[in-house]
Every structure is written in structure tokens, then in C-alpha cells.
C-alpha atoms as a PDB file:
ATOM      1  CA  UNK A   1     -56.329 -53.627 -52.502  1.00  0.00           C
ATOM      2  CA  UNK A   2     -53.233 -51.143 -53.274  1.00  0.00           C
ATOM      3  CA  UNK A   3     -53.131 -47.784 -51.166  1.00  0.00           C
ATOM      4  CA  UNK A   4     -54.544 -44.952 -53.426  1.00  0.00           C
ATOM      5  CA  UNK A   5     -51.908 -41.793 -52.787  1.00  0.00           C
ATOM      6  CA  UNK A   6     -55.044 -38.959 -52.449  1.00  0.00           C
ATOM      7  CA  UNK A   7     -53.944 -35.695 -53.297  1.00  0.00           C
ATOM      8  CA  UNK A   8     -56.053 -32.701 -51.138  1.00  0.00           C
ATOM      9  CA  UNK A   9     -58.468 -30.964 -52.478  1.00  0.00           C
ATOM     10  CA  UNK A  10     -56.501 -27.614 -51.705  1.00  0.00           C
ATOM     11  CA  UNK A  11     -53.597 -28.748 -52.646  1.00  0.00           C
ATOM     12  CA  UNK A  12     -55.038 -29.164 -56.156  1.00  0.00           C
ATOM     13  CA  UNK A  13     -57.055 -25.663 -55.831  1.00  0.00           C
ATOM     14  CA  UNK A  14     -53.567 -24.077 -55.440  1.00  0.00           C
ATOM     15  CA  UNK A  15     -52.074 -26.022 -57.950  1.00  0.00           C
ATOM     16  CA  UNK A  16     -55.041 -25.253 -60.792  1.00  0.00           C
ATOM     17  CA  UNK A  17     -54.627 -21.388 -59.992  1.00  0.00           C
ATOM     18  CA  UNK A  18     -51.163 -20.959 -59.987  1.00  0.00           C
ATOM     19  CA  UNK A  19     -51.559 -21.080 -63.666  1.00  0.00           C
ATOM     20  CA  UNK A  20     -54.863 -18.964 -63.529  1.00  0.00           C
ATOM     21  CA  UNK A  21     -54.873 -15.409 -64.308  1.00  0.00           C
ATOM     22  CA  UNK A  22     -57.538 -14.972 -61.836  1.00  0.00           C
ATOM     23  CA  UNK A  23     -60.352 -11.858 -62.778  1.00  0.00           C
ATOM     24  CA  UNK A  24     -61.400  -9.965 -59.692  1.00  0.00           C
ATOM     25  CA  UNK A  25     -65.582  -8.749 -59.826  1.00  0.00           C
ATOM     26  CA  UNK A  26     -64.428  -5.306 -60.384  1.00  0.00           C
ATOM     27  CA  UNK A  27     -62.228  -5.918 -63.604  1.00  0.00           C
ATOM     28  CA  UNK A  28     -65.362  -7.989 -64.956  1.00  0.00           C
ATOM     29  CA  UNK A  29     -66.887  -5.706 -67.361  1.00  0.00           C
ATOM     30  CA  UNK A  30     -63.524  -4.554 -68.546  1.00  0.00           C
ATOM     31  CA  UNK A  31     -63.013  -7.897 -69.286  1.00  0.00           C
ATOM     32  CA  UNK A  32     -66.020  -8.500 -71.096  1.00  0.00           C
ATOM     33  CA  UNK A  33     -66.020  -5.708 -73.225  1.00  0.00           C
ATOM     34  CA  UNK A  34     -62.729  -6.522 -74.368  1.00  0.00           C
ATOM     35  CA  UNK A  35     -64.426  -9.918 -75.376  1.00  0.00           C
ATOM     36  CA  UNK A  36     -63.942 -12.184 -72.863  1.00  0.00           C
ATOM     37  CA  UNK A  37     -66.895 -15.000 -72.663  1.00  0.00           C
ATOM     38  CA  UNK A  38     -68.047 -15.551 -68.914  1.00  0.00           C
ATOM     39  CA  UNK A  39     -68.919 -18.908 -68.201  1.00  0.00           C
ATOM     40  CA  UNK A  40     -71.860 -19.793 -65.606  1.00  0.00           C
ATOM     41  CA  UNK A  41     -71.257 -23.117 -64.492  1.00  0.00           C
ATOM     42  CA  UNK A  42     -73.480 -23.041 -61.161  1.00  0.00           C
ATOM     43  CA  UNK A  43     -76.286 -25.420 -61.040  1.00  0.00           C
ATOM     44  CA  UNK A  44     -79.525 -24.122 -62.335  1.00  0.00           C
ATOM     45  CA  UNK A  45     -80.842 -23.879 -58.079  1.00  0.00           C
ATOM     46  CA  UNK A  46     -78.191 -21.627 -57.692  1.00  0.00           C
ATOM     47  CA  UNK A  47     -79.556 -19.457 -60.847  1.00  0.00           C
ATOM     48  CA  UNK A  48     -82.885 -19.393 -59.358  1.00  0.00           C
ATOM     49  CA  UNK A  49     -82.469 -18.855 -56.036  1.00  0.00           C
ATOM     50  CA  UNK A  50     -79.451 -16.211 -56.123  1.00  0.00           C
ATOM     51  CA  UNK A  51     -79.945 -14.976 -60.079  1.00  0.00           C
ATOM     52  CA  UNK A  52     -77.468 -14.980 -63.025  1.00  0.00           C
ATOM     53  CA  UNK A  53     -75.215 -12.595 -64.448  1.00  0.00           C
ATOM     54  CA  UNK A  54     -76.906 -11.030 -67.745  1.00  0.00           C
ATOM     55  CA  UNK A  55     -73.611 -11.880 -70.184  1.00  0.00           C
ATOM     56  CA  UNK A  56     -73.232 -15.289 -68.523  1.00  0.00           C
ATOM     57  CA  UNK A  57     -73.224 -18.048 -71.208  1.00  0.00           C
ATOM     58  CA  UNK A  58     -75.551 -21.104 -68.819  1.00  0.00           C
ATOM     59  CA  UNK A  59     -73.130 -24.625 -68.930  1.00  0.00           C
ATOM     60  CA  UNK A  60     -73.110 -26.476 -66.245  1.00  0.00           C
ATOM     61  CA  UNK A  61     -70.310 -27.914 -64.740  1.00  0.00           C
ATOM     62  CA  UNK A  62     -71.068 -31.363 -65.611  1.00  0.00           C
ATOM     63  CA  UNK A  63     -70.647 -30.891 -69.228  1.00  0.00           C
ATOM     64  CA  UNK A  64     -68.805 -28.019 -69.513  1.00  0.00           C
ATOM     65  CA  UNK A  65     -65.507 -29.495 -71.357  1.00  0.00           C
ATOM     66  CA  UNK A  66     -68.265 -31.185 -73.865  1.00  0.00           C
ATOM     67  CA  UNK A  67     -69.952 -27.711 -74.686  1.00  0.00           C
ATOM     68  CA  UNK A  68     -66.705 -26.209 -75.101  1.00  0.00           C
ATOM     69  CA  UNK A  69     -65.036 -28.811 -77.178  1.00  0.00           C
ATOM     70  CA  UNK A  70     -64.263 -28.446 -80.606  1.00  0.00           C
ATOM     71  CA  UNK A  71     -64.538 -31.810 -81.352  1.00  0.00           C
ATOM     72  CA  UNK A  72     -67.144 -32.693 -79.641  1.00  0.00           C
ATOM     73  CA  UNK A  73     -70.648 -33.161 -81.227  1.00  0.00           C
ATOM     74  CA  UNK A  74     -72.454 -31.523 -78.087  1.00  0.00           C
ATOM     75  CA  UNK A  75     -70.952 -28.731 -78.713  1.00  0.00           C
ATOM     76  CA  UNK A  76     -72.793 -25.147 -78.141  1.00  0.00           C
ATOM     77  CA  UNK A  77     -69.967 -22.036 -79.344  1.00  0.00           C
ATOM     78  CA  UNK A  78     -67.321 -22.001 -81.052  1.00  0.00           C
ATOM     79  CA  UNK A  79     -64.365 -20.864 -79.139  1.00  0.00           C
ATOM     80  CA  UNK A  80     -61.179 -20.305 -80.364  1.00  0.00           C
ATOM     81  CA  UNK A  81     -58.185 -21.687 -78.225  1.00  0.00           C
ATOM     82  CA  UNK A  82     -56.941 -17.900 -77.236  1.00  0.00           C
ATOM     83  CA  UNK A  83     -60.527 -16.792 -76.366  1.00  0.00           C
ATOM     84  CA  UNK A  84     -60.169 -15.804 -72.566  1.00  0.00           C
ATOM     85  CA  UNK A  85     -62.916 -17.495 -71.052  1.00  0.00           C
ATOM     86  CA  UNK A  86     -63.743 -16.446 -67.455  1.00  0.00           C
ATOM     87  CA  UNK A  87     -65.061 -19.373 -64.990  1.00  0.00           C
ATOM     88  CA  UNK A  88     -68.041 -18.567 -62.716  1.00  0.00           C
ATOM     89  CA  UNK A  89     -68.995 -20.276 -59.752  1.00  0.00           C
ATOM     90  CA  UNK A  90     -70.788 -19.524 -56.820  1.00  0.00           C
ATOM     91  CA  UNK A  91     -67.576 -18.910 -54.477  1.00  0.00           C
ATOM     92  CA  UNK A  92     -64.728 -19.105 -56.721  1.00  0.00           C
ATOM     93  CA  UNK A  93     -63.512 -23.162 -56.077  1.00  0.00           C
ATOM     94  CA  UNK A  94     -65.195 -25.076 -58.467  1.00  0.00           C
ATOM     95  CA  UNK A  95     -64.751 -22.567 -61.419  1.00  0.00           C
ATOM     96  CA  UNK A  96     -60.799 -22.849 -60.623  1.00  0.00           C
ATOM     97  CA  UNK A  97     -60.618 -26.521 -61.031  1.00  0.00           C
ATOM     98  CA  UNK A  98     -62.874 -25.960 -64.342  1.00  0.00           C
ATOM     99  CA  UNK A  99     -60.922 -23.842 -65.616  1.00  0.00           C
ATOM    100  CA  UNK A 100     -57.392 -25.332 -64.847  1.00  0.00           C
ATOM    101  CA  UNK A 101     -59.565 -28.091 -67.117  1.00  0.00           C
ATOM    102  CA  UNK A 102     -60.029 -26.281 -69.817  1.00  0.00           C
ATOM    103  CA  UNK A 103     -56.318 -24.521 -69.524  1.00  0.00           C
ATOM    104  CA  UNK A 104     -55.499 -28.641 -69.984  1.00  0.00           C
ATOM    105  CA  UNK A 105     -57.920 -28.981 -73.086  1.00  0.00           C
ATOM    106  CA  UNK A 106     -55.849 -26.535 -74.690  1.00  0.00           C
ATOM    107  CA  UNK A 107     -58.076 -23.106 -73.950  1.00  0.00           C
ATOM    108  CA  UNK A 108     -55.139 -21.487 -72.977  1.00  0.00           C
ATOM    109  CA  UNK A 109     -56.654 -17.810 -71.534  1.00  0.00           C
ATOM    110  CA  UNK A 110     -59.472 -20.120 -69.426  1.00  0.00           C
ATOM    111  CA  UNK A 111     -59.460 -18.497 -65.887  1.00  0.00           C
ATOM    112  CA  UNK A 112     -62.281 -17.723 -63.281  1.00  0.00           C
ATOM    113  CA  UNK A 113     -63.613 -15.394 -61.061  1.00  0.00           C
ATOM    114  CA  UNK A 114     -62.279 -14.217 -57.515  1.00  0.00           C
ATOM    115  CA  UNK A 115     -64.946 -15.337 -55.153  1.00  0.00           C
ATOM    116  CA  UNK A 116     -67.428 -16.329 -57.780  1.00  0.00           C
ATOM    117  CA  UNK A 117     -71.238 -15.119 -58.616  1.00  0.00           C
ATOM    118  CA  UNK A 118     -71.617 -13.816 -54.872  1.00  0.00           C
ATOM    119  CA  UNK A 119     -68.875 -11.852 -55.096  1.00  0.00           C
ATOM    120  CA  UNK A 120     -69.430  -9.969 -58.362  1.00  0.00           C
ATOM    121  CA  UNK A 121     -73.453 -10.033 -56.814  1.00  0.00           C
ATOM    122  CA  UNK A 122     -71.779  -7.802 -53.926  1.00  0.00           C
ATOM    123  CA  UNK A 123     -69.969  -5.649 -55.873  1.00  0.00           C
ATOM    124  CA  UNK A 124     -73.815  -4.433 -57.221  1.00  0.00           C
ATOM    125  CA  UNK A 125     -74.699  -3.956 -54.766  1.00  0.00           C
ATOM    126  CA  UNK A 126     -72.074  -1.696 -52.930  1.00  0.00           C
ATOM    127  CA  UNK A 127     -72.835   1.942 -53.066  1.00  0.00           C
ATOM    128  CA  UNK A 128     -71.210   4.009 -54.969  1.00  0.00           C
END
């Protein structure tokens, strides 16, 4: 058996968001209205137990690049390559390494959210 060089799994969360233009909770709804599509990719537990964000197109991480894909007959929206398309997770890790995907699919304004769905969920609930 060869040695297998493993690369660490922070090593490839800084990698994957150097070339993110990461969206903090507060700039969300800016972001939206200016017609960005958020991107819930938490399992549907999470959803249940913690809620959902009401603009939040539901694709799980699993098939995410299949849902997304032009080409792919599992497709669910149609996307253009410039859309920005905002990754949300629960803490802001796996919707990095999703989005650095898509970024390689060819969705080149793919990012994610700073701190994820429990993030944004405290910004709600701060007072004002």
C-alpha cells in the first residue's frame, strides 16, 4: 500500500475561502434583494430542530452540485454562472467547502455565509 499525502481539513477550509467573497448575517438581506439565491444545505434535522431561513432554497449537501448543474437531469433552478449564490450551513464550514465546489463547477459568485444559519438566527434575535 502507497502512503496517501492527506491534506487537513483546515488547510483546505482556508484554501476554499480565500477565493470566497464571504457574506456576513448582517449584509444578508442586502444581498438578497439585490438577487442573490441563498442556499440551505443543512440536513433536514437541523431544519426542524433549529428552523430555516424563509428565502432559503432546501438542497442538501449531498446533492447540491446535481441540483445546481446545468447539465444535469436532477436538476431543480436554473442558475446562471454569474448568479451569486450564498452557501448556508449551520456554522459556516461545510457551506465553504460547497461553495469553493461550485466556484470549481464554474458558478463563479458561489460564496457562503459567516458563521452559518446560527449566526444569521442570532442576528434576529439581537435587540435593536
Amino acid at each position: 500500500m502507497g502512503s496517501l499525502k492527506m491534506t487537513p481539513i483546515y488547510e483546505r477550509l482556508a484554501h476554499a475561502r480565500k477565493h470566497l467573497d464571504r457574506v456576513e448575517p448582517a449584509e444578508l438581506a442586502e444581498n438578497l434583494s439585490a438577487g442573490a439565491v441563498l442556499v440551505d444545505i443543512r440536513p433536514e434535522f437541523f431544519r426542524l430542530e433549529e428552523g430555516g431561513h424563509p428565502d432559503a432554497l432546501v438542497i442538501e449537501r449531498n446533492v447540491l452540485e446535481w441540483r445546481l448543474d446545468p447539465n444535469s437531469d436532477a436538476r431543480i433552478i436554473d442558475i446562471e454562472p454569474d448568479t451569486p449564490i450564498i452557501i448556508m450551513c449551520n456554522e459556516g464550514y461545510a457551506s465553504s467547502l460547497a461553495a469553493a465546489d461550485l466556484q470549481e463547477m464554474g458558478f463563479t459568485a458561489a460564496t457562503d455565509l459567516v458563521g452559518g444559519y446560527r449566526a444569521w438566527r442570532a442576528t434576529q434575535r439581537a435587540p435593536a
